[in-house]
PDB file of N, CA and C in Angstrom:
ATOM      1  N   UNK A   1       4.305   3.004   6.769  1.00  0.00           N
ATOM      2  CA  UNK A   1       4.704   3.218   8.138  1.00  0.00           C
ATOM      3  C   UNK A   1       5.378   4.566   8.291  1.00  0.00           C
ATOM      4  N   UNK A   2       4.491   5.405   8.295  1.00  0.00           N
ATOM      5  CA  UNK A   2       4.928   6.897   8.239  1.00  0.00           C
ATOM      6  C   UNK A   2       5.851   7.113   9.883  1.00  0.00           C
ATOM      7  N   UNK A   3       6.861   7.915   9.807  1.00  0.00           N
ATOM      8  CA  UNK A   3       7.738   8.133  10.872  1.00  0.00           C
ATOM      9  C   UNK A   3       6.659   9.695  11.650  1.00  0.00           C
ATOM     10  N   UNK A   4       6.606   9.646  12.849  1.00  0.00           N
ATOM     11  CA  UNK A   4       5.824  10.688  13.179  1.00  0.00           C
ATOM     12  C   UNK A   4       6.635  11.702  13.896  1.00  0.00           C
ATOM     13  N   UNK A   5       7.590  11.521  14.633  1.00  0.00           N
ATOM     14  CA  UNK A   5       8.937  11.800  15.345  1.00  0.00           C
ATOM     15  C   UNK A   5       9.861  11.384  15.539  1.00  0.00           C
ATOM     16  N   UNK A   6      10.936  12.291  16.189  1.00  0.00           N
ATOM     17  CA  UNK A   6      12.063  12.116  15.954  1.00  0.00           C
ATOM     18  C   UNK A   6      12.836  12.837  17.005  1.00  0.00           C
ATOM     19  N   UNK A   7      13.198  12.118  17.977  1.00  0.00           N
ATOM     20  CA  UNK A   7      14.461  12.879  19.154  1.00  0.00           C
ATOM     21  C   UNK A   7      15.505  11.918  20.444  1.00  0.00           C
ATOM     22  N   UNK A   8      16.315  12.391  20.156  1.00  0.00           N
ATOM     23  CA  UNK A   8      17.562  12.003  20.748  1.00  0.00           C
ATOM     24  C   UNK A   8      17.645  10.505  20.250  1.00  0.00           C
ATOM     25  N   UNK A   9      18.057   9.971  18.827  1.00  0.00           N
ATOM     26  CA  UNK A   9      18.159   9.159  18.261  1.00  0.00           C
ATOM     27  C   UNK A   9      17.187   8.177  17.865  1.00  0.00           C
ATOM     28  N   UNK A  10      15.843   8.583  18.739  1.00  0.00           N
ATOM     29  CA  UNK A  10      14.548   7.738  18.988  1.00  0.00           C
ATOM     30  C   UNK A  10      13.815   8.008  17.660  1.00  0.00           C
ATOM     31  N   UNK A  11      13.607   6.465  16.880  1.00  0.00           N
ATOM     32  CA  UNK A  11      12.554   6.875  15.586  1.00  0.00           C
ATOM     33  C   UNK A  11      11.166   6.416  15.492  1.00  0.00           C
ATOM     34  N   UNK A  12      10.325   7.605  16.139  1.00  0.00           N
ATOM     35  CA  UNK A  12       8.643   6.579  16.488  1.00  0.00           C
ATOM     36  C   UNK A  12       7.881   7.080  14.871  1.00  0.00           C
ATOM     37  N   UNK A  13       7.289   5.823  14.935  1.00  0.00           N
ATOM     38  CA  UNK A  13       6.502   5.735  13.642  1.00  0.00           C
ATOM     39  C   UNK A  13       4.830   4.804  14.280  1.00  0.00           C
ATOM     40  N   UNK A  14       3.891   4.835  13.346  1.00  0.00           N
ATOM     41  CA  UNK A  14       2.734   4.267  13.483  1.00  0.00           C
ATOM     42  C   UNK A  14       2.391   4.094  12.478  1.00  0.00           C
ATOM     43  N   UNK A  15       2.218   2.534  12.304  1.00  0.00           N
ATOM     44  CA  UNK A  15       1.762   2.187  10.834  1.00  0.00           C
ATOM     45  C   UNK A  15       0.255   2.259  10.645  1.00  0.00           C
ATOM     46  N   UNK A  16       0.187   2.246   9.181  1.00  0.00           N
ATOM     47  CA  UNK A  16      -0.831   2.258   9.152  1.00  0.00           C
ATOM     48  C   UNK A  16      -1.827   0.880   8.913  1.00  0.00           C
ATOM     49  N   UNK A  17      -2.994   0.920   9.289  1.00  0.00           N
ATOM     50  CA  UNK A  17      -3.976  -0.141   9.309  1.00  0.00           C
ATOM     51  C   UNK A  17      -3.315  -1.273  10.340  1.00  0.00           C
ATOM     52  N   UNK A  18      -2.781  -0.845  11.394  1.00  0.00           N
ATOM     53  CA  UNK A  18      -2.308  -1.985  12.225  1.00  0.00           C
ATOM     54  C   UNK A  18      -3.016  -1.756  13.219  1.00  0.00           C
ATOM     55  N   UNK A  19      -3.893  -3.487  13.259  1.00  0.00           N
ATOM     56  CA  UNK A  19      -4.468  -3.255  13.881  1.00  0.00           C
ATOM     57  C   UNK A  19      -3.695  -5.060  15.590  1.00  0.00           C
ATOM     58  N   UNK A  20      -3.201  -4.710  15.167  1.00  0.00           N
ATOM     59  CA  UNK A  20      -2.354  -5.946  16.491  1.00  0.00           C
ATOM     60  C   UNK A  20      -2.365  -5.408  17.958  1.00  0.00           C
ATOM     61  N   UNK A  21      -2.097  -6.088  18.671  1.00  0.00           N
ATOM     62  CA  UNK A  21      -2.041  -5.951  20.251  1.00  0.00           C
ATOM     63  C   UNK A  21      -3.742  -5.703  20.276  1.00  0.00           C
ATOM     64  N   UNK A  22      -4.484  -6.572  20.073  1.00  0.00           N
ATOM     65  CA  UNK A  22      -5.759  -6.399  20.292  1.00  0.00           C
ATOM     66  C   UNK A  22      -6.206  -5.249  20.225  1.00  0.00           C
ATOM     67  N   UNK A  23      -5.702  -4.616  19.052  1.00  0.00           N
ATOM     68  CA  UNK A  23      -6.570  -2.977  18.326  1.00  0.00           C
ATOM     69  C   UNK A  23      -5.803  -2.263  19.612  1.00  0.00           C
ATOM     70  N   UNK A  24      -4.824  -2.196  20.423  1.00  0.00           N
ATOM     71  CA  UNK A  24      -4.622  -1.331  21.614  1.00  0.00           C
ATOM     72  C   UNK A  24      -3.443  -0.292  21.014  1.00  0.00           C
ATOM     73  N   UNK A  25      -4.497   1.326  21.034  1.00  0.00           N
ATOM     74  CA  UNK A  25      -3.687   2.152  20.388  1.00  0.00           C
ATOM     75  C   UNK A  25      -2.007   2.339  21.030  1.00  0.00           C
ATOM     76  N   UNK A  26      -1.113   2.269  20.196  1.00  0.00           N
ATOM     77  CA  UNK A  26       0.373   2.077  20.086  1.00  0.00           C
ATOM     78  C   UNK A  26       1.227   2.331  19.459  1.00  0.00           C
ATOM     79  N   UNK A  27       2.329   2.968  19.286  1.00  0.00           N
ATOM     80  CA  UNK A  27       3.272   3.277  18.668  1.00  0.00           C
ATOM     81  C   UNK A  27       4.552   2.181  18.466  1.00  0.00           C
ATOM     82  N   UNK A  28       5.129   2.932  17.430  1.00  0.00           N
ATOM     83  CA  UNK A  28       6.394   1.531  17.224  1.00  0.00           C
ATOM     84  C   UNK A  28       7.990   2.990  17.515  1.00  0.00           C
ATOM     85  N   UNK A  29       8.943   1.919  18.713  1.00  0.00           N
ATOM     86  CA  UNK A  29       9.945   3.376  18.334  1.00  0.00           C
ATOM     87  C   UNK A  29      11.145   1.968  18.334  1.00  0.00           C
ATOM     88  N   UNK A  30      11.761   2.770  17.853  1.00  0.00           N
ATOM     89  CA  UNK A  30      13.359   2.396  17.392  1.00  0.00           C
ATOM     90  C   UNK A  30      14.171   3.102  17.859  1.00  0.00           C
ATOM     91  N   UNK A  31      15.604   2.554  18.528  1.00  0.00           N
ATOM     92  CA  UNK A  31      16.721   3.027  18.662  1.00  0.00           C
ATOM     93  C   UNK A  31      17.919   2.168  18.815  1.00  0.00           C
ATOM     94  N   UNK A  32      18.685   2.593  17.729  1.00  0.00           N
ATOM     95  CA  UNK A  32      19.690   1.721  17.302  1.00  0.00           C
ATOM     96  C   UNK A  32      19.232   0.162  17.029  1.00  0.00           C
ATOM     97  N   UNK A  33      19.622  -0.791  17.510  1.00  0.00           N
ATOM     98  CA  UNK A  33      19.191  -2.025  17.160  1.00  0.00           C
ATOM     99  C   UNK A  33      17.762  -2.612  17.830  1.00  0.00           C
ATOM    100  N   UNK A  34      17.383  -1.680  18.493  1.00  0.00           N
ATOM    101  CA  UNK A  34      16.371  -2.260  19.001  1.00  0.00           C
ATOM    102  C   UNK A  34      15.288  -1.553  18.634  1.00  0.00           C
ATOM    103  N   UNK A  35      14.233  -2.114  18.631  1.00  0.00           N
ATOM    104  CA  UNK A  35      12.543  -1.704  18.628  1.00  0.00           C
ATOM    105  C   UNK A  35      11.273  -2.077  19.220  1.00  0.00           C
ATOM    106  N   UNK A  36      10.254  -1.442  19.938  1.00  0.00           N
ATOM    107  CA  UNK A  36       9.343  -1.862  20.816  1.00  0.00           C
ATOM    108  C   UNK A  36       7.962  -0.849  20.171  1.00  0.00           C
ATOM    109  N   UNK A  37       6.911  -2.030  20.735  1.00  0.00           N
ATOM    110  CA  UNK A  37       5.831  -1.389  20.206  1.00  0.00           C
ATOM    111  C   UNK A  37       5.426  -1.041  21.923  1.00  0.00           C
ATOM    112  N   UNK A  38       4.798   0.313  22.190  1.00  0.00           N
ATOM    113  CA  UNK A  38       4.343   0.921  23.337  1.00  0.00           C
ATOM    114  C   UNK A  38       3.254   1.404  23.423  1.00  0.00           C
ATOM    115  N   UNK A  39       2.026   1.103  24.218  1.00  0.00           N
ATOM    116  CA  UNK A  39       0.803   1.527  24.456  1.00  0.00           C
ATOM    117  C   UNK A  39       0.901   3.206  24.554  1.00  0.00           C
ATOM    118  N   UNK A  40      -0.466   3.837  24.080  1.00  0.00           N
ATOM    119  CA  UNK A  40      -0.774   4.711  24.109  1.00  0.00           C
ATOM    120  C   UNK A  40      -1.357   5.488  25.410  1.00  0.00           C
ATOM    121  N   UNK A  41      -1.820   4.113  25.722  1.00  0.00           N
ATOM    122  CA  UNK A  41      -2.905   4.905  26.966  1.00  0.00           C
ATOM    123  C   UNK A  41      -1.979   4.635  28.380  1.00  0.00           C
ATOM    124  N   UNK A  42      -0.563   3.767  28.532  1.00  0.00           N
ATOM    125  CA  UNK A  42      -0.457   3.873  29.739  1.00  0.00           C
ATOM    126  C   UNK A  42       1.139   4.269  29.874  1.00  0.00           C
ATOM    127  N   UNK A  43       1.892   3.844  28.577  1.00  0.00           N
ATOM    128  CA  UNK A  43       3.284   4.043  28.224  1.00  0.00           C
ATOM    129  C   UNK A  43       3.561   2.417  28.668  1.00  0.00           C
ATOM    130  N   UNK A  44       2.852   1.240  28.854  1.00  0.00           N
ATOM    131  CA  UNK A  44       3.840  -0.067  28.565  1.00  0.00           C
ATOM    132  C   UNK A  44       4.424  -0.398  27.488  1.00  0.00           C
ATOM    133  N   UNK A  45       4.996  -1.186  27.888  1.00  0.00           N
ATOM    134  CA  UNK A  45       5.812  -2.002  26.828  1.00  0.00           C
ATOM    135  C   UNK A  45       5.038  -3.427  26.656  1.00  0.00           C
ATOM    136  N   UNK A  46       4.727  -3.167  25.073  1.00  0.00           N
ATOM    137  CA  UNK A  46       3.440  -4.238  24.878  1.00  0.00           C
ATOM    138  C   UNK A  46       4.839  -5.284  23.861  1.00  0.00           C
ATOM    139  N   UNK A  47       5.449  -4.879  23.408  1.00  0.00           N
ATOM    140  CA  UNK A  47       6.301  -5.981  22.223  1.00  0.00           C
ATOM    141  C   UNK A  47       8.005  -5.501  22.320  1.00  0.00           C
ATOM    142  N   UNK A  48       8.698  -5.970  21.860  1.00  0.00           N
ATOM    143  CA  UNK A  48      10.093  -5.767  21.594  1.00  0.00           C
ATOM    144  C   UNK A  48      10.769  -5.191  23.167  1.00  0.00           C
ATOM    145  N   UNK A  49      12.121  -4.915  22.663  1.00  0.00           N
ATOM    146  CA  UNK A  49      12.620  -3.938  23.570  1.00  0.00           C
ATOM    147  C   UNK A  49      13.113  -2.719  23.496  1.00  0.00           C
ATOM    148  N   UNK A  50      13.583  -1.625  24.343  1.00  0.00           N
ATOM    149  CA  UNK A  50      14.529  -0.826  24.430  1.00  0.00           C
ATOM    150  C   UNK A  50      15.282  -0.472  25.582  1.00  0.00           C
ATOM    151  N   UNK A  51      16.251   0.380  25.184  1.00  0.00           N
ATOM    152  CA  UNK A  51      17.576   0.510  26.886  1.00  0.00           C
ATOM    153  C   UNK A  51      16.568   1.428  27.736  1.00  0.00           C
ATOM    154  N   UNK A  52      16.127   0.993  28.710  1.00  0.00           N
ATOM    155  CA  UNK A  52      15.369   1.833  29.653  1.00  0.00           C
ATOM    156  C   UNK A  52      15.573   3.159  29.867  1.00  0.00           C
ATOM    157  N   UNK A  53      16.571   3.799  29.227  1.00  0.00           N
ATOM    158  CA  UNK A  53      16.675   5.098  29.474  1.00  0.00           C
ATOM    159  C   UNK A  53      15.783   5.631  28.322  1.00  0.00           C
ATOM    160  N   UNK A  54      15.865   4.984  27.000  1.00  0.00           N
ATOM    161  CA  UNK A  54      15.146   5.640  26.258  1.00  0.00           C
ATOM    162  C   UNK A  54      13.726   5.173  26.050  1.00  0.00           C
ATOM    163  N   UNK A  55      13.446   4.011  26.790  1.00  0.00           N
ATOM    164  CA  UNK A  55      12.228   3.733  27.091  1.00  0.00           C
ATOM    165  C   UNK A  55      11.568   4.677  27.828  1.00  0.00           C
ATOM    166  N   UNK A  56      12.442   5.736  28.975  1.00  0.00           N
ATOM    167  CA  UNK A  56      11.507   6.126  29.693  1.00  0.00           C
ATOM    168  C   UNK A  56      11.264   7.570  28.767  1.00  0.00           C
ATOM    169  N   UNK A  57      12.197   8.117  27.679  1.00  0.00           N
ATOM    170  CA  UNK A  57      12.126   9.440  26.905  1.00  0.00           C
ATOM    171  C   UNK A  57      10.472   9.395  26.072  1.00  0.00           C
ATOM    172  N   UNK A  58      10.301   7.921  25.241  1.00  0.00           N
ATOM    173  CA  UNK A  58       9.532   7.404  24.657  1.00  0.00           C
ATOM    174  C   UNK A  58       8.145   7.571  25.777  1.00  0.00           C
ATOM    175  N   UNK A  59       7.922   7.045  27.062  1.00  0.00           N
ATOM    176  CA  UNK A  59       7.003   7.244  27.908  1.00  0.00           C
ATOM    177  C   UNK A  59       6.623   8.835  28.552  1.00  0.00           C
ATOM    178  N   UNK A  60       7.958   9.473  28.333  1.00  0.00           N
ATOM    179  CA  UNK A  60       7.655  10.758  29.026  1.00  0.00           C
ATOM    180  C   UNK A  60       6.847  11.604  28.014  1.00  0.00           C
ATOM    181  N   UNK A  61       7.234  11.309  26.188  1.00  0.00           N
ATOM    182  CA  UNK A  61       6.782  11.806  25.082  1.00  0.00           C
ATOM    183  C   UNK A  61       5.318  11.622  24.994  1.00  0.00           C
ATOM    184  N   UNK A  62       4.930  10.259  25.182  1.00  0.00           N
ATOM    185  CA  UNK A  62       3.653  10.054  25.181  1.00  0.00           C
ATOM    186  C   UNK A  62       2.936  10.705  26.109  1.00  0.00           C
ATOM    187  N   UNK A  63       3.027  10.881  27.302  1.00  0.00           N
ATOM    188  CA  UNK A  63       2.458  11.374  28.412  1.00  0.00           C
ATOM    189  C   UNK A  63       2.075  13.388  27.881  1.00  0.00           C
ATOM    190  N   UNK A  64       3.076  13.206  26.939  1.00  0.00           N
ATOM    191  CA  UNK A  64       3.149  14.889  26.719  1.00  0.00           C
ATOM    192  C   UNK A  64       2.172  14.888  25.712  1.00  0.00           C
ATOM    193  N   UNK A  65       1.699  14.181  25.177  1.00  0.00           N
ATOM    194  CA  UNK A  65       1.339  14.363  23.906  1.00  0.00           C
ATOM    195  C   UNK A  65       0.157  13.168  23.176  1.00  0.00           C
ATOM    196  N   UNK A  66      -0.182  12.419  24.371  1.00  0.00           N
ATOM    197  CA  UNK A  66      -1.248  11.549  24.130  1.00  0.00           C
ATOM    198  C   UNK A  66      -2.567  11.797  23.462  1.00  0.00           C
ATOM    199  N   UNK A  67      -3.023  13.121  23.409  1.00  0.00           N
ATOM    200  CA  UNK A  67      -4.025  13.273  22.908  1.00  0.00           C
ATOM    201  C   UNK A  67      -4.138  13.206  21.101  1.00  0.00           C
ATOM    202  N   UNK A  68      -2.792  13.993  20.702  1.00  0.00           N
ATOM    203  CA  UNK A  68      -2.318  13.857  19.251  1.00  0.00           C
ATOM    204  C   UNK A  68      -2.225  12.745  18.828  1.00  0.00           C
ATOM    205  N   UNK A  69      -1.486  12.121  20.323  1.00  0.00           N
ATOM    206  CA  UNK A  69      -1.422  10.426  19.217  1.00  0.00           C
ATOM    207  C   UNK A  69      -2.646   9.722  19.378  1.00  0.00           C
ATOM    208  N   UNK A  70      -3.640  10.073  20.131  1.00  0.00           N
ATOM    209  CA  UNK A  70      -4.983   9.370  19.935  1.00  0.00           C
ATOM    210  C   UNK A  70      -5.696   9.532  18.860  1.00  0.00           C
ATOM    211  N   UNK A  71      -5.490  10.994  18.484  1.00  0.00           N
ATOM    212  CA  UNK A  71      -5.707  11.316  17.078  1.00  0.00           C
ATOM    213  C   UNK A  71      -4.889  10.474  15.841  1.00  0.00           C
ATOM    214  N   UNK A  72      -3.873  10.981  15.820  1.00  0.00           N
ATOM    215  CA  UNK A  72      -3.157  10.017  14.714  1.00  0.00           C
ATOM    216  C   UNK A  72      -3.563   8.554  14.939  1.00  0.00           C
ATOM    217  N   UNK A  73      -3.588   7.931  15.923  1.00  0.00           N
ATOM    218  CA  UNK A  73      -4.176   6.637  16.017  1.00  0.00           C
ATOM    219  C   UNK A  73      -4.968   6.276  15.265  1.00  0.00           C
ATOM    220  N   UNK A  74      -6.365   7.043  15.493  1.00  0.00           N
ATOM    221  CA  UNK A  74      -7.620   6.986  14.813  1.00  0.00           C
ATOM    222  C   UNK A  74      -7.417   7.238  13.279  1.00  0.00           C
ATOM    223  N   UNK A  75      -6.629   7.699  12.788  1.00  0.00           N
ATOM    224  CA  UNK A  75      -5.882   8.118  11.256  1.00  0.00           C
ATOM    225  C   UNK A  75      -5.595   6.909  11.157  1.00  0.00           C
ATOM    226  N   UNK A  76      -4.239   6.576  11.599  1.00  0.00           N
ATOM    227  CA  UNK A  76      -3.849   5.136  10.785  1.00  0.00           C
ATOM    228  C   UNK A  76      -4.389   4.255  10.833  1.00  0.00           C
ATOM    229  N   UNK A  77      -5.385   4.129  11.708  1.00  0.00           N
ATOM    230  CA  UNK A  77      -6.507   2.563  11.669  1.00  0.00           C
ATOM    231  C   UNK A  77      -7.524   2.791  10.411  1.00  0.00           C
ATOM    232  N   UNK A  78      -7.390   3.666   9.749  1.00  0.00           N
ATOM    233  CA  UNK A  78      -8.471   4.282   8.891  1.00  0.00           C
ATOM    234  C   UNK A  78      -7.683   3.806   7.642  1.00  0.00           C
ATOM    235  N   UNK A  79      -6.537   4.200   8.062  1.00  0.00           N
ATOM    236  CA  UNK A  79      -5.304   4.197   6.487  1.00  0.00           C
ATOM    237  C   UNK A  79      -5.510   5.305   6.049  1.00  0.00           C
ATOM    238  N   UNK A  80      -5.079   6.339   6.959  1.00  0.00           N
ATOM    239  CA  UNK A  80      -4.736   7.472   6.423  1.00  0.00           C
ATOM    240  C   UNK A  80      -3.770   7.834   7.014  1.00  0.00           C
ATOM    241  N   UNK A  81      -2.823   8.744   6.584  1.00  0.00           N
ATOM    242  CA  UNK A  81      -1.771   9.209   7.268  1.00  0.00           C
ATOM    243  C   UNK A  81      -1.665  10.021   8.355  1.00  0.00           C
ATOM    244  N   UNK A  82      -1.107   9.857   9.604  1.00  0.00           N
ATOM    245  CA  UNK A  82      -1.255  10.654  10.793  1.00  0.00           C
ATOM    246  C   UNK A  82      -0.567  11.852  10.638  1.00  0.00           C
ATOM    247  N   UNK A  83      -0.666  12.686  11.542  1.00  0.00           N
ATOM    248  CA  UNK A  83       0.335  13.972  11.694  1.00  0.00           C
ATOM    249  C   UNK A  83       1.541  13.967  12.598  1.00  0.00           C
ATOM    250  N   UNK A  84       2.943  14.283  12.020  1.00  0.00           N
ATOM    251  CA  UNK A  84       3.502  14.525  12.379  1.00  0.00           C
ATOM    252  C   UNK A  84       3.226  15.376  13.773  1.00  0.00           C
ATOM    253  N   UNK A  85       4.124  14.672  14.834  1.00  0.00           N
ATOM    254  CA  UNK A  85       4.157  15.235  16.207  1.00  0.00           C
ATOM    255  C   UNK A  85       5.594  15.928  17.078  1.00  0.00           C
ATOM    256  N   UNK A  86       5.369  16.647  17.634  1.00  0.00           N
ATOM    257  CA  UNK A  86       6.943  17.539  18.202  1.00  0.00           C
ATOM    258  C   UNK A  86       7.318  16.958  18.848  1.00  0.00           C
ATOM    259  N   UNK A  87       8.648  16.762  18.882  1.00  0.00           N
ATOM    260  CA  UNK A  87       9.409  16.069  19.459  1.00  0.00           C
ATOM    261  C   UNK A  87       9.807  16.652  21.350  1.00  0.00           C
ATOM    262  N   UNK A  88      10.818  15.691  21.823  1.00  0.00           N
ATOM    263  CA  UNK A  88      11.105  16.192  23.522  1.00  0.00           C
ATOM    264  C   UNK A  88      12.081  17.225  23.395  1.00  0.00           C
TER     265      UNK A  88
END
């Protein structure tokens, strides 16, 4: 479960060969005690939780940067390691 970024305490990672939420490309982020897995393609909240403020940092990231993580997506469903992505 390689960590791909990293900002304002937020730790998103994408494991690899996970294929759950009905194969729907997604990220996993963490902050502080909490953790949520979040769609790729729309910024929901498919599992867990987080404090809506950093839910929306996590949604604004994706929006910036969806195409990379479609890429890395396609990596970790493979089981290979994705690329590190820039942070907000």
């Amino acid at each position: 479960m390689p960590v791909i970024s990293m900002f304002y305490g937020i730790l998103i990672r994408m494991y690899l060969l996970d294929n759950n939420h009905h194969n729907l490309p997604h990220i996993h982020a963490r902050y502080a005690e909490f953790e949520a897995s979040v769609s790729l393609h729309d910024g929901e909240l498919l599992a867990g939780t987080l404090p809506r403020k950093q839910l929306r940092l996590v949604q604004a990231w994706i929006e910036l940067h969806r195409e990379e993580l479609l890429v890395d997506w396609d990596l970790a469903v493979h089981g290979e390691l994705p690329f590190r992505v820039a942070p907000l």
